[in-house]
PDB file of N, CA and C in Angstrom:
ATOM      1  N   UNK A   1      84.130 116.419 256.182  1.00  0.00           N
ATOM      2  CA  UNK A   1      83.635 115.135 256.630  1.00  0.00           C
ATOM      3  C   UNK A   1      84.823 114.255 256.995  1.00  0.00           C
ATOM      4  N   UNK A   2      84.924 114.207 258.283  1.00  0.00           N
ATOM      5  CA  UNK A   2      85.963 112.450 258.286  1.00  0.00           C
ATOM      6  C   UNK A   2      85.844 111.293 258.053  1.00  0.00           C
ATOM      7  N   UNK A   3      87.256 110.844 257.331  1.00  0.00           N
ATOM      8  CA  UNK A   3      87.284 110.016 256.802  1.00  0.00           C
ATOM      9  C   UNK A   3      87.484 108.595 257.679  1.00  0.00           C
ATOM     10  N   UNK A   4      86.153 107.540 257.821  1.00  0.00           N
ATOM     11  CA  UNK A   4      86.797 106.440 258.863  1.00  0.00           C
ATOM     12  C   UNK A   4      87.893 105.695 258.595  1.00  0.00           C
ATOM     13  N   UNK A   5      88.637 105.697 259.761  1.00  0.00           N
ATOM     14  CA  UNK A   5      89.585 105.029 259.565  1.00  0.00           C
ATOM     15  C   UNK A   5      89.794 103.764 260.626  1.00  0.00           C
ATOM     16  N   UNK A   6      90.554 102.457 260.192  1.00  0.00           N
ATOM     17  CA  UNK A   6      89.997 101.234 260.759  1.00  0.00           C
ATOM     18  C   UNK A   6      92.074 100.655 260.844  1.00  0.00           C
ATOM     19  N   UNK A   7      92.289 100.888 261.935  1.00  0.00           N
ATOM     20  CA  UNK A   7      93.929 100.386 262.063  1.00  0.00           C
ATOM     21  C   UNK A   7      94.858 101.363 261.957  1.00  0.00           C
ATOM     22  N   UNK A   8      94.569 102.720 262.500  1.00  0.00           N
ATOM     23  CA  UNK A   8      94.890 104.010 262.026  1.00  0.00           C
ATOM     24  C   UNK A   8      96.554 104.260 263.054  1.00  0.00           C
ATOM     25  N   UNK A   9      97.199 104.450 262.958  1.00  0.00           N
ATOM     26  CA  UNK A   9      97.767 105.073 263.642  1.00  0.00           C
ATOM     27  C   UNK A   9      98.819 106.186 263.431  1.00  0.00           C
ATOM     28  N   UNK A  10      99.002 106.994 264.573  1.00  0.00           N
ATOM     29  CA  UNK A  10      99.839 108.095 264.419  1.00  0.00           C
ATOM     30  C   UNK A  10     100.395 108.567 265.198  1.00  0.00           C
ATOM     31  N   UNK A  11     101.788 108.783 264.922  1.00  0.00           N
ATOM     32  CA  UNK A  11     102.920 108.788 266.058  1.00  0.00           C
ATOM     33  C   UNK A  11     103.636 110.198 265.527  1.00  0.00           C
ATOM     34  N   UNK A  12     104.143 111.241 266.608  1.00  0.00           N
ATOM     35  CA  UNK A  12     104.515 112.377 266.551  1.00  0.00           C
ATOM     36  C   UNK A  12     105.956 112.229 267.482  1.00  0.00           C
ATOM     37  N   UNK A  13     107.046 112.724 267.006  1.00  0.00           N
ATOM     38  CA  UNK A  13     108.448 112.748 266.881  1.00  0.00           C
ATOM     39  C   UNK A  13     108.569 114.695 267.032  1.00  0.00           C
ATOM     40  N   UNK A  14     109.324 114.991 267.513  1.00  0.00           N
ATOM     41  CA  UNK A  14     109.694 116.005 267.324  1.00  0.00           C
ATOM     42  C   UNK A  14     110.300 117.036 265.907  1.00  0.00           C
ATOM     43  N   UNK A  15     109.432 117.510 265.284  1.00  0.00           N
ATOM     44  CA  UNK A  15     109.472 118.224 264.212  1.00  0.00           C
ATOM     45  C   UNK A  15     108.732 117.185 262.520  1.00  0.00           C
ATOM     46  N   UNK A  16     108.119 116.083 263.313  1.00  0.00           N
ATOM     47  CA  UNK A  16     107.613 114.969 262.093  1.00  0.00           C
ATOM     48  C   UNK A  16     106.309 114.734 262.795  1.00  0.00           C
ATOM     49  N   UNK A  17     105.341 114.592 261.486  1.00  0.00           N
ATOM     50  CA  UNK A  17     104.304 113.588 262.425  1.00  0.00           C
ATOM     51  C   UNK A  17     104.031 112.311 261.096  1.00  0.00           C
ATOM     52  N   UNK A  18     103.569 111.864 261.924  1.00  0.00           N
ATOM     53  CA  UNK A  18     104.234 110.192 261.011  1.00  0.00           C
ATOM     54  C   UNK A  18     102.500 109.321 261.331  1.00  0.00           C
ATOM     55  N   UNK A  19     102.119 109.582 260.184  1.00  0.00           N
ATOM     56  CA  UNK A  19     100.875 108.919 260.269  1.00  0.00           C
ATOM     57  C   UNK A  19     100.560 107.483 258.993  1.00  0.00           C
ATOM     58  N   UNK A  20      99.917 106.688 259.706  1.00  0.00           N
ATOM     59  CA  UNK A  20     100.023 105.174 258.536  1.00  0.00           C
ATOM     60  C   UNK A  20      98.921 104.694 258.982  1.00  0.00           C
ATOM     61  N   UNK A  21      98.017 104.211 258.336  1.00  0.00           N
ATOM     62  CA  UNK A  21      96.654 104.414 257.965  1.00  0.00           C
ATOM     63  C   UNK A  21      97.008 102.816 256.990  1.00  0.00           C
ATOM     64  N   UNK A  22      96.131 101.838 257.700  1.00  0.00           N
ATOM     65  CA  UNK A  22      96.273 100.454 257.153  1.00  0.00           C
ATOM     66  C   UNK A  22      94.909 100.041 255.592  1.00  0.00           C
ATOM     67  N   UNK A  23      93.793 100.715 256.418  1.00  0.00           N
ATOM     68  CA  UNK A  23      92.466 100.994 255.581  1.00  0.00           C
ATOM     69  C   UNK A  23      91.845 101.974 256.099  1.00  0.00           C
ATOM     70  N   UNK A  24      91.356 102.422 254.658  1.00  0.00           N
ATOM     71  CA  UNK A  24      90.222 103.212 254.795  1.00  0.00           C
ATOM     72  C   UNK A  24      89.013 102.723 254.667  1.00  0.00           C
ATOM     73  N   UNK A  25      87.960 103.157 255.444  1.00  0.00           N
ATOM     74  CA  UNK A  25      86.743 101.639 255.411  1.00  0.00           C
ATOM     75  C   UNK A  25      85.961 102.248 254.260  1.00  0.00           C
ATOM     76  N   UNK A  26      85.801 101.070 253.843  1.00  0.00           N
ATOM     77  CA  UNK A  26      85.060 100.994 252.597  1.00  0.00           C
ATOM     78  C   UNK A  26      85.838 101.487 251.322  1.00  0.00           C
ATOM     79  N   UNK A  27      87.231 101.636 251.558  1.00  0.00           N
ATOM     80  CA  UNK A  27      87.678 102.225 250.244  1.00  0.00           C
ATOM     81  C   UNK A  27      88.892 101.505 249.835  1.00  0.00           C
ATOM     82  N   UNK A  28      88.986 100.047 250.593  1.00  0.00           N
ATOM     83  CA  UNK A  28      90.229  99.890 250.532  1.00  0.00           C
ATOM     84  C   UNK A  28      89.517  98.688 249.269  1.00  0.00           C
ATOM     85  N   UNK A  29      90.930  98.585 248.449  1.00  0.00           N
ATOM     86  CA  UNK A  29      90.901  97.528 247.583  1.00  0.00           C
ATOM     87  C   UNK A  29      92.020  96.990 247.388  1.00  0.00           C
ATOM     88  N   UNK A  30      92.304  95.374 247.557  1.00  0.00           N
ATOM     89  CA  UNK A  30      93.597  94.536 247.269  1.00  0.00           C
ATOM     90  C   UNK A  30      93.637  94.958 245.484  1.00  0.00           C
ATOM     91  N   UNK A  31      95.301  94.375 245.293  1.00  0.00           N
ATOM     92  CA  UNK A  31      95.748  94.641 244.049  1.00  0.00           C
ATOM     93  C   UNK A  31      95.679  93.099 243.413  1.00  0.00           C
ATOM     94  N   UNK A  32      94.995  93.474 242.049  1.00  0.00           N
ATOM     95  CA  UNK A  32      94.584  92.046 241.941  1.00  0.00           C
ATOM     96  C   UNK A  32      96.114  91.450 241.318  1.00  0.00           C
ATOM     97  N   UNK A  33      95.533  90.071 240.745  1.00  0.00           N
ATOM     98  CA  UNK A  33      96.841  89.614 240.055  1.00  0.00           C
ATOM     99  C   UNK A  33      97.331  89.955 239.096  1.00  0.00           C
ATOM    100  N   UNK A  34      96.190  90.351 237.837  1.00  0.00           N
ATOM    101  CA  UNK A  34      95.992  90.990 236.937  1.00  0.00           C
ATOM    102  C   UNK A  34      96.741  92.151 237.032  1.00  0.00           C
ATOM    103  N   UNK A  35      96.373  93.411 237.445  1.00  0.00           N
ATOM    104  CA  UNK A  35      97.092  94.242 238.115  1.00  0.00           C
ATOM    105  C   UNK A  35      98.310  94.131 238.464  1.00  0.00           C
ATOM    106  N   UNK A  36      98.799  93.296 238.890  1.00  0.00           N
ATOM    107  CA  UNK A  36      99.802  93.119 239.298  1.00  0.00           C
ATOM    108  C   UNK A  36     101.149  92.951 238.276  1.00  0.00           C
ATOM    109  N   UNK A  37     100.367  91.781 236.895  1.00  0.00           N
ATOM    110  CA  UNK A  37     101.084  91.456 236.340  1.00  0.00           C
ATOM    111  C   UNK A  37     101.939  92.565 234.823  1.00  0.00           C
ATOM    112  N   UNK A  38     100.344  94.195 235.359  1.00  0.00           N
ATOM    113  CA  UNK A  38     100.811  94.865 234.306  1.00  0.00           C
ATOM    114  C   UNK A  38     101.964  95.923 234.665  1.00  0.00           C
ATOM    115  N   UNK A  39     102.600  95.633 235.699  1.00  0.00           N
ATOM    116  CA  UNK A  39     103.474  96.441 236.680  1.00  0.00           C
ATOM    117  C   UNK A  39     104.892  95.411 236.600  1.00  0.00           C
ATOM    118  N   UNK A  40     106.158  95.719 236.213  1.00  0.00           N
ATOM    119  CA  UNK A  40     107.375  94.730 236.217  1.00  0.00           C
ATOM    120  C   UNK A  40     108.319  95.828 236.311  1.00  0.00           C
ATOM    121  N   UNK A  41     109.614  94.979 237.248  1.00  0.00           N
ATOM    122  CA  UNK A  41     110.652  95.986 237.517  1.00  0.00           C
ATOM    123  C   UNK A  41     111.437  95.266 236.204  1.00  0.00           C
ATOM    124  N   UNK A  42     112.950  95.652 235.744  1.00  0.00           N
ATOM    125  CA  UNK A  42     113.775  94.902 235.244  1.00  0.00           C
ATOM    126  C   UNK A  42     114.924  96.210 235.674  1.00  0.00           C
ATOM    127  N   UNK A  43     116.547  95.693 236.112  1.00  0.00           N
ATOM    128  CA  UNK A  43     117.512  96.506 236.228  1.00  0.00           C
ATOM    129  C   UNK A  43     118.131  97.250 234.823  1.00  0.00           C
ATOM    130  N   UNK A  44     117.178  96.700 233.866  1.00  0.00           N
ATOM    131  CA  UNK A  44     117.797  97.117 232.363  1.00  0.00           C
ATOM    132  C   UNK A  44     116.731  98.109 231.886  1.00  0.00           C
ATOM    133  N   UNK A  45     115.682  98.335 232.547  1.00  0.00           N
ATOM    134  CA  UNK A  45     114.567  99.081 231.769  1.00  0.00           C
ATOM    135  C   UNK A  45     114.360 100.339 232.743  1.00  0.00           C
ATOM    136  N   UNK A  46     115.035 100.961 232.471  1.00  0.00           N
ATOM    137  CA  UNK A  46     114.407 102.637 233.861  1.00  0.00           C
ATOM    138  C   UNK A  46     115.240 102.323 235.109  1.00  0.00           C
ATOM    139  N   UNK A  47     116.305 101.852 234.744  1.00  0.00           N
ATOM    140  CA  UNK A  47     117.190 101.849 235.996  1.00  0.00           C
ATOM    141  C   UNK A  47     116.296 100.931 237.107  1.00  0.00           C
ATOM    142  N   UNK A  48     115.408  99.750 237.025  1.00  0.00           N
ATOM    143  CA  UNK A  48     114.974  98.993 237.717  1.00  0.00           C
ATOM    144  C   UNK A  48     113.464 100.054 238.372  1.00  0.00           C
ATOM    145  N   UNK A  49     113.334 100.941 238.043  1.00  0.00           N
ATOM    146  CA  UNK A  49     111.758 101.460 238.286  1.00  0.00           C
ATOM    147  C   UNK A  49     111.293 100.323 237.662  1.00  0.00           C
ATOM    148  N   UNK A  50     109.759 100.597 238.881  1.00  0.00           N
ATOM    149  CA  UNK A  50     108.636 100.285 238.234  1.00  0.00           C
ATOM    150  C   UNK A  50     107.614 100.565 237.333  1.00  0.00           C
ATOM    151  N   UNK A  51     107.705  99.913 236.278  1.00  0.00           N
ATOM    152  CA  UNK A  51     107.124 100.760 235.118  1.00  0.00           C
ATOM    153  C   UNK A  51     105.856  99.598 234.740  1.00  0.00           C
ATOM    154  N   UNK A  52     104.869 100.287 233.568  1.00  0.00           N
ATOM    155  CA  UNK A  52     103.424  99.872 232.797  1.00  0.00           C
ATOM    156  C   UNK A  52     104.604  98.391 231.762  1.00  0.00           C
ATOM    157  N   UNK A  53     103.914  97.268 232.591  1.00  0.00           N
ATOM    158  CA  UNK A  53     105.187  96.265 231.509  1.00  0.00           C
ATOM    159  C   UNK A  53     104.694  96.360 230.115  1.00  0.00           C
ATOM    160  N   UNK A  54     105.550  95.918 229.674  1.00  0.00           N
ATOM    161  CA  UNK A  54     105.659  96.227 228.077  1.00  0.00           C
ATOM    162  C   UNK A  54     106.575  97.912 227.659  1.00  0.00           C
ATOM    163  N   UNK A  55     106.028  98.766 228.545  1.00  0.00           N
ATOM    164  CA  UNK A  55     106.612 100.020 228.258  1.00  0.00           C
ATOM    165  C   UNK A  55     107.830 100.669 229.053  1.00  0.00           C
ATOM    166  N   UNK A  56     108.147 101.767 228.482  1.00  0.00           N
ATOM    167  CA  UNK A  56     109.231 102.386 229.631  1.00  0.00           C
ATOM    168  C   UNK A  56     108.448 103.659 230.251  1.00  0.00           C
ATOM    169  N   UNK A  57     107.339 103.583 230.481  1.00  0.00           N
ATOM    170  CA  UNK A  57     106.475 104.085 231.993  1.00  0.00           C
ATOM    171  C   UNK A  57     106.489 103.921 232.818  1.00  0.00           C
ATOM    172  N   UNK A  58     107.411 104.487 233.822  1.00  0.00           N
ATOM    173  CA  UNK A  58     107.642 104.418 235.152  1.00  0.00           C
ATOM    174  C   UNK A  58     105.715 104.400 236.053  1.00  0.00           C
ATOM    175  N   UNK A  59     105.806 103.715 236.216  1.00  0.00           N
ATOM    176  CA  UNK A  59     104.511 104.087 237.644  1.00  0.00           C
ATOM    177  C   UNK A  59     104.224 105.717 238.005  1.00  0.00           C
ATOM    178  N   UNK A  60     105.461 106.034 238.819  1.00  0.00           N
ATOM    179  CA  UNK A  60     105.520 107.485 239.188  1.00  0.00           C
ATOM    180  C   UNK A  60     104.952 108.390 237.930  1.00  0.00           C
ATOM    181  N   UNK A  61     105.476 107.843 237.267  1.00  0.00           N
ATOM    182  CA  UNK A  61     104.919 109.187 236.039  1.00  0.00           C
ATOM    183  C   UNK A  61     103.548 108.969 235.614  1.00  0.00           C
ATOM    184  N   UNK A  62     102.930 108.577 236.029  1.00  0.00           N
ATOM    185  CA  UNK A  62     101.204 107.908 235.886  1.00  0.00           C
ATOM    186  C   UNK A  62     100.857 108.494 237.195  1.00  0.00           C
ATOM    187  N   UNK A  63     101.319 107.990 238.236  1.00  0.00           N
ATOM    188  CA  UNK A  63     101.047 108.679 239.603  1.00  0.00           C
ATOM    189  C   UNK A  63     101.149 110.292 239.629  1.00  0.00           C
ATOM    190  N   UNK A  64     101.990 110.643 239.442  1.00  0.00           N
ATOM    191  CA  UNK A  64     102.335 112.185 238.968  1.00  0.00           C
ATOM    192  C   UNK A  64     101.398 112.517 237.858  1.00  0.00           C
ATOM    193  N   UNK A  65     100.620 112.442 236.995  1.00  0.00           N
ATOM    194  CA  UNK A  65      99.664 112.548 236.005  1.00  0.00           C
ATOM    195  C   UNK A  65      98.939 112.722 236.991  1.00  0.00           C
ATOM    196  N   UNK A  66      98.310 111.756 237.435  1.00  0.00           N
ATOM    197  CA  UNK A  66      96.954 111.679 238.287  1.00  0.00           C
ATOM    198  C   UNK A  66      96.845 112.320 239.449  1.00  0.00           C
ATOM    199  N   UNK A  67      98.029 112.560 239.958  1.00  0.00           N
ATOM    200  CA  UNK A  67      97.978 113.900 240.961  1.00  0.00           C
ATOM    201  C   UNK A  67      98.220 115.204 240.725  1.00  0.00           C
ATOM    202  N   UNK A  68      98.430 115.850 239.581  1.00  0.00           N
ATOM    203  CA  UNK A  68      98.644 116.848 239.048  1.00  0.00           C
ATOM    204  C   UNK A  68      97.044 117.067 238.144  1.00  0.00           C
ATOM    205  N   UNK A  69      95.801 116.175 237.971  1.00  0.00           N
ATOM    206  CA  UNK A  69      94.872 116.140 237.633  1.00  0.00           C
ATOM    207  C   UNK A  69      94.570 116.140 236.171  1.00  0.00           C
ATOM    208  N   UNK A  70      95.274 115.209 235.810  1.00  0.00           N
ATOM    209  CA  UNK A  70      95.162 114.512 234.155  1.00  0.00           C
ATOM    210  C   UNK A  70      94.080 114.037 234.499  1.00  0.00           C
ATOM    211  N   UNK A  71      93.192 113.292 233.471  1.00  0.00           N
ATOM    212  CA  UNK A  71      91.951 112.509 233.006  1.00  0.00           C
ATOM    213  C   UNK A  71      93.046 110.801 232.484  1.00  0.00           C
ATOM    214  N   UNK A  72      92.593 110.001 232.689  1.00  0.00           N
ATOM    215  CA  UNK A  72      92.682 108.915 232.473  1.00  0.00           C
ATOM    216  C   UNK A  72      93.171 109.218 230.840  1.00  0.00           C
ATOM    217  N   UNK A  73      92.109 110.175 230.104  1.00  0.00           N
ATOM    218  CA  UNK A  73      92.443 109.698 228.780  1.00  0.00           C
ATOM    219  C   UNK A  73      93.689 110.675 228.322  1.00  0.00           C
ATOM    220  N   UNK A  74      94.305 112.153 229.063  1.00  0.00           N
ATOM    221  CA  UNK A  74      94.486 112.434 228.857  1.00  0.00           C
ATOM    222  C   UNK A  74      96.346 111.674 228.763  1.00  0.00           C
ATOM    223  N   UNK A  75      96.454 110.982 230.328  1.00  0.00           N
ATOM    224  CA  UNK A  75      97.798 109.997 230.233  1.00  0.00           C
ATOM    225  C   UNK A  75      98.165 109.608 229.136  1.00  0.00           C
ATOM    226  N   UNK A  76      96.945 108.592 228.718  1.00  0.00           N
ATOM    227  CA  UNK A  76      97.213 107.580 227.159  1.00  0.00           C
ATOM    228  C   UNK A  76      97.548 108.544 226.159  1.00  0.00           C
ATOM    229  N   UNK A  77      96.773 109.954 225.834  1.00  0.00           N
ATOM    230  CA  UNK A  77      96.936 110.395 225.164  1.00  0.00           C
ATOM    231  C   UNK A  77      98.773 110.803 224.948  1.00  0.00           C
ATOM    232  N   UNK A  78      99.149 111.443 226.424  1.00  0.00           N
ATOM    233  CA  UNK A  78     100.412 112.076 226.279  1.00  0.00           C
ATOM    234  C   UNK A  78     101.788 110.183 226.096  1.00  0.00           C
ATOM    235  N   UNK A  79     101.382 109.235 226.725  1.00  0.00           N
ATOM    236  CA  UNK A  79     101.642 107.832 226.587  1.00  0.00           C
ATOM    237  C   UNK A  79     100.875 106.987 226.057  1.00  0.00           C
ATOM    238  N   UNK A  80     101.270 106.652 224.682  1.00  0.00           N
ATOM    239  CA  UNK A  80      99.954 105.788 224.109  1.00  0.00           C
ATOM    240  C   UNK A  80     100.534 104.468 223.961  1.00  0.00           C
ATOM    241  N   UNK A  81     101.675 104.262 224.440  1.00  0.00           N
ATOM    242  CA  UNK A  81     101.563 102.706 225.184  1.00  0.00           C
ATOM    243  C   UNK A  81     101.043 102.473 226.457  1.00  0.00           C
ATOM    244  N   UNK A  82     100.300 103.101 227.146  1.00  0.00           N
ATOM    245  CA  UNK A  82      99.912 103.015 228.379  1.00  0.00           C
ATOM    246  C   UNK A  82      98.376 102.674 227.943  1.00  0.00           C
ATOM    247  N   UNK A  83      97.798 101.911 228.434  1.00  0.00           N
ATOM    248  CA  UNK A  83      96.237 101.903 228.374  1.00  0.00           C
ATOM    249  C   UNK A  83      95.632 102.122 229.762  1.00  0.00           C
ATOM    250  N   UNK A  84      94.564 101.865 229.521  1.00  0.00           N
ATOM    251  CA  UNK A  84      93.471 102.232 230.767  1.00  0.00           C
ATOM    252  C   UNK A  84      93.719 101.644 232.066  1.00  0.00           C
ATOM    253  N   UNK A  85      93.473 100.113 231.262  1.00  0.00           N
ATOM    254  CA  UNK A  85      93.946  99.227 232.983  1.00  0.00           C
ATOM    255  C   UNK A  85      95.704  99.853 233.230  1.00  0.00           C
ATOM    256  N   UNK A  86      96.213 100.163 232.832  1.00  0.00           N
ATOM    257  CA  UNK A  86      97.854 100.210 232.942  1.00  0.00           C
ATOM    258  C   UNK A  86      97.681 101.421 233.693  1.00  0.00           C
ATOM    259  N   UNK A  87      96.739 102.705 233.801  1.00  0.00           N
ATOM    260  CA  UNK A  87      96.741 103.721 234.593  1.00  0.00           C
ATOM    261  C   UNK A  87      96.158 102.895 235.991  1.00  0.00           C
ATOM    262  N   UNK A  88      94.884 102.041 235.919  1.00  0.00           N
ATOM    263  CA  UNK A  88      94.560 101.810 236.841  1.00  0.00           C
ATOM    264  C   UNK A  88      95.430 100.743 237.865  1.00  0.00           C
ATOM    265  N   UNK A  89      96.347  99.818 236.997  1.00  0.00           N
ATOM    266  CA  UNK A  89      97.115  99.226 237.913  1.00  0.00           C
ATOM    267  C   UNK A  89      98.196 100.216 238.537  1.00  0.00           C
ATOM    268  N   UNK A  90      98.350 101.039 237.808  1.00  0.00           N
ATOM    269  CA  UNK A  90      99.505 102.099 238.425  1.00  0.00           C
ATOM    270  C   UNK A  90      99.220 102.296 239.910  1.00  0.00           C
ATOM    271  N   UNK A  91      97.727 103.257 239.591  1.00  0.00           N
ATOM    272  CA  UNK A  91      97.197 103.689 240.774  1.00  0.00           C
ATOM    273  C   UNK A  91      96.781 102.825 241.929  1.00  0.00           C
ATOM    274  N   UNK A  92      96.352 101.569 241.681  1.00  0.00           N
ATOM    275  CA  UNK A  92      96.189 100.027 242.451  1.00  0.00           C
ATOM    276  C   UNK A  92      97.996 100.414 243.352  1.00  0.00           C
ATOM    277  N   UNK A  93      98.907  99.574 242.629  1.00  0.00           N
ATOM    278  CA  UNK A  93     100.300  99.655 242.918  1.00  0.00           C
ATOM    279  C   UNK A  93     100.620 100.825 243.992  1.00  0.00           C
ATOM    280  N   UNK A  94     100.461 101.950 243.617  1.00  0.00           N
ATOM    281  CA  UNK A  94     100.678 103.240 244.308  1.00  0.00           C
ATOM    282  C   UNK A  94     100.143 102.834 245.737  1.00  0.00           C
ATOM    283  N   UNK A  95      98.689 102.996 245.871  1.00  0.00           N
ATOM    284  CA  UNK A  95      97.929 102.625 246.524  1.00  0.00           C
ATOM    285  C   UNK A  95      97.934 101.671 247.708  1.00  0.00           C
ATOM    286  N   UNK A  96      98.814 100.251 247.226  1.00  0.00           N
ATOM    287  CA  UNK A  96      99.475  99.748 247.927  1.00  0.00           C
ATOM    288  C   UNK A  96     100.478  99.938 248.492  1.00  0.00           C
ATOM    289  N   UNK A  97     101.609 100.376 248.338  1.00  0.00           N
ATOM    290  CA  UNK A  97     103.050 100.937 248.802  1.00  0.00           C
ATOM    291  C   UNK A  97     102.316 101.971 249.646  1.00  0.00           C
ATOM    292  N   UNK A  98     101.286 103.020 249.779  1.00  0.00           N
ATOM    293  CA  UNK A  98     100.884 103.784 250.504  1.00  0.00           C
ATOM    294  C   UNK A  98     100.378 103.035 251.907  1.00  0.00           C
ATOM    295  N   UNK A  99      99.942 102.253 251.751  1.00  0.00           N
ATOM    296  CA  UNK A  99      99.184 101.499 252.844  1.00  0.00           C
ATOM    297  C   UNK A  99     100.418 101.136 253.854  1.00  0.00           C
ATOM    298  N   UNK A 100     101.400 100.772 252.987  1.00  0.00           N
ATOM    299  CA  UNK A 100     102.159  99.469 253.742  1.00  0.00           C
ATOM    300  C   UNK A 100     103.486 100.580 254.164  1.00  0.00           C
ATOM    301  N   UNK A 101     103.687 101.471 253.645  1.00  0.00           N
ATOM    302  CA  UNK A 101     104.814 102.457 254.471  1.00  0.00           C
ATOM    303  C   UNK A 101     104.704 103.725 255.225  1.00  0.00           C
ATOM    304  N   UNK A 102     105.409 103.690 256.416  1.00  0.00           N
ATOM    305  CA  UNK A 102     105.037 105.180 257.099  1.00  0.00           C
ATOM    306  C   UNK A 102     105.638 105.943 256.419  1.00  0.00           C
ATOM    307  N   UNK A 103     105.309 107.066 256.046  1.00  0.00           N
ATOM    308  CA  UNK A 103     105.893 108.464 255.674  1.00  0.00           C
ATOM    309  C   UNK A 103     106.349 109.551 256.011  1.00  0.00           C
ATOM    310  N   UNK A 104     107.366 109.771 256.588  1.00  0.00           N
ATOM    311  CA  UNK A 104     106.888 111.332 256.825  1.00  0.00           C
ATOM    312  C   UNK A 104     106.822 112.519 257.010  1.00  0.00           C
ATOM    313  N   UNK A 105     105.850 113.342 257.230  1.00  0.00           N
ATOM    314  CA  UNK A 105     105.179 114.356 257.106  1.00  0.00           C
ATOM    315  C   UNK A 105     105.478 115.608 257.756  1.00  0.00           C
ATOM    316  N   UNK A 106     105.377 116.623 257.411  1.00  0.00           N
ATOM    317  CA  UNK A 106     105.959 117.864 257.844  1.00  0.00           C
ATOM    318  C   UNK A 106     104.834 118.527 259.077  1.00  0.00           C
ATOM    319  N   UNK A 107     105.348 118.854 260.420  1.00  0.00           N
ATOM    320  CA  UNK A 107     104.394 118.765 261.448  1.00  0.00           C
ATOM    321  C   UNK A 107     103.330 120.144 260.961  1.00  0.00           C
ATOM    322  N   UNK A 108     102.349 120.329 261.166  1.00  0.00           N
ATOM    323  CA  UNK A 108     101.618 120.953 260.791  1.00  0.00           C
ATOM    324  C   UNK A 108     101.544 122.446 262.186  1.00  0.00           C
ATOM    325  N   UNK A 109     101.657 123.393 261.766  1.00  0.00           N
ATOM    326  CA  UNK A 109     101.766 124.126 263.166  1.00  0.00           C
ATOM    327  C   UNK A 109     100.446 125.000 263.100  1.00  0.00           C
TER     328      UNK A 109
END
């Protein structure tokens, strides 16, 4: 099934294809403030990653959980300073940086 897409674009380079995708309709969601506020860089905590504030949980390593197909509970379990919303702002965060940068991608032959 395709997925609609609303501001789509995609540009092909020789040996890259470089696709950036603004929304997906109906699936897009802003990062709230809330969200926002459970996400903090500092140059003293993880070498300035972005990590679950309060903890030394990088983002990526929540992102990497959830794409490797952990369960929500299983994160907290292996990080139990991480809570629920702290996976979900991860994935919010992620989510955003995805929207807003081209990537890219290995041409498909």
């Amino acid at each position: 099934m395709p997925v609609p897409v609303i501001d789509g674009a995609i540009a092909q380079r020789p040996g890259l294809l470089i696709v950036a995708f603004r929304h997906l309709a109906g699936q897009t969601k802003d990062v709230t403030s809330e969200q926002l506020q459970m996400i903090s860089t500092d140059p003293t905590v993880m070498h300035g990653q972005a990590v679950i504030t309060g903890t030394r949980v990088p983002v990526s390593v929540i992102l990497d959980g959830l794409a490797a197909g952990m369960t929500t509970g299983e994160i907290i379990a292996e990080y139990p300073t991480v809570t629920e919303e702290g996976v979900r702002a991860a994935a919010a965060y992620g989510a955003a940086l995805a929207r807003e940068e081209l990537l890219p991608l290995p041409q498909q032959r």
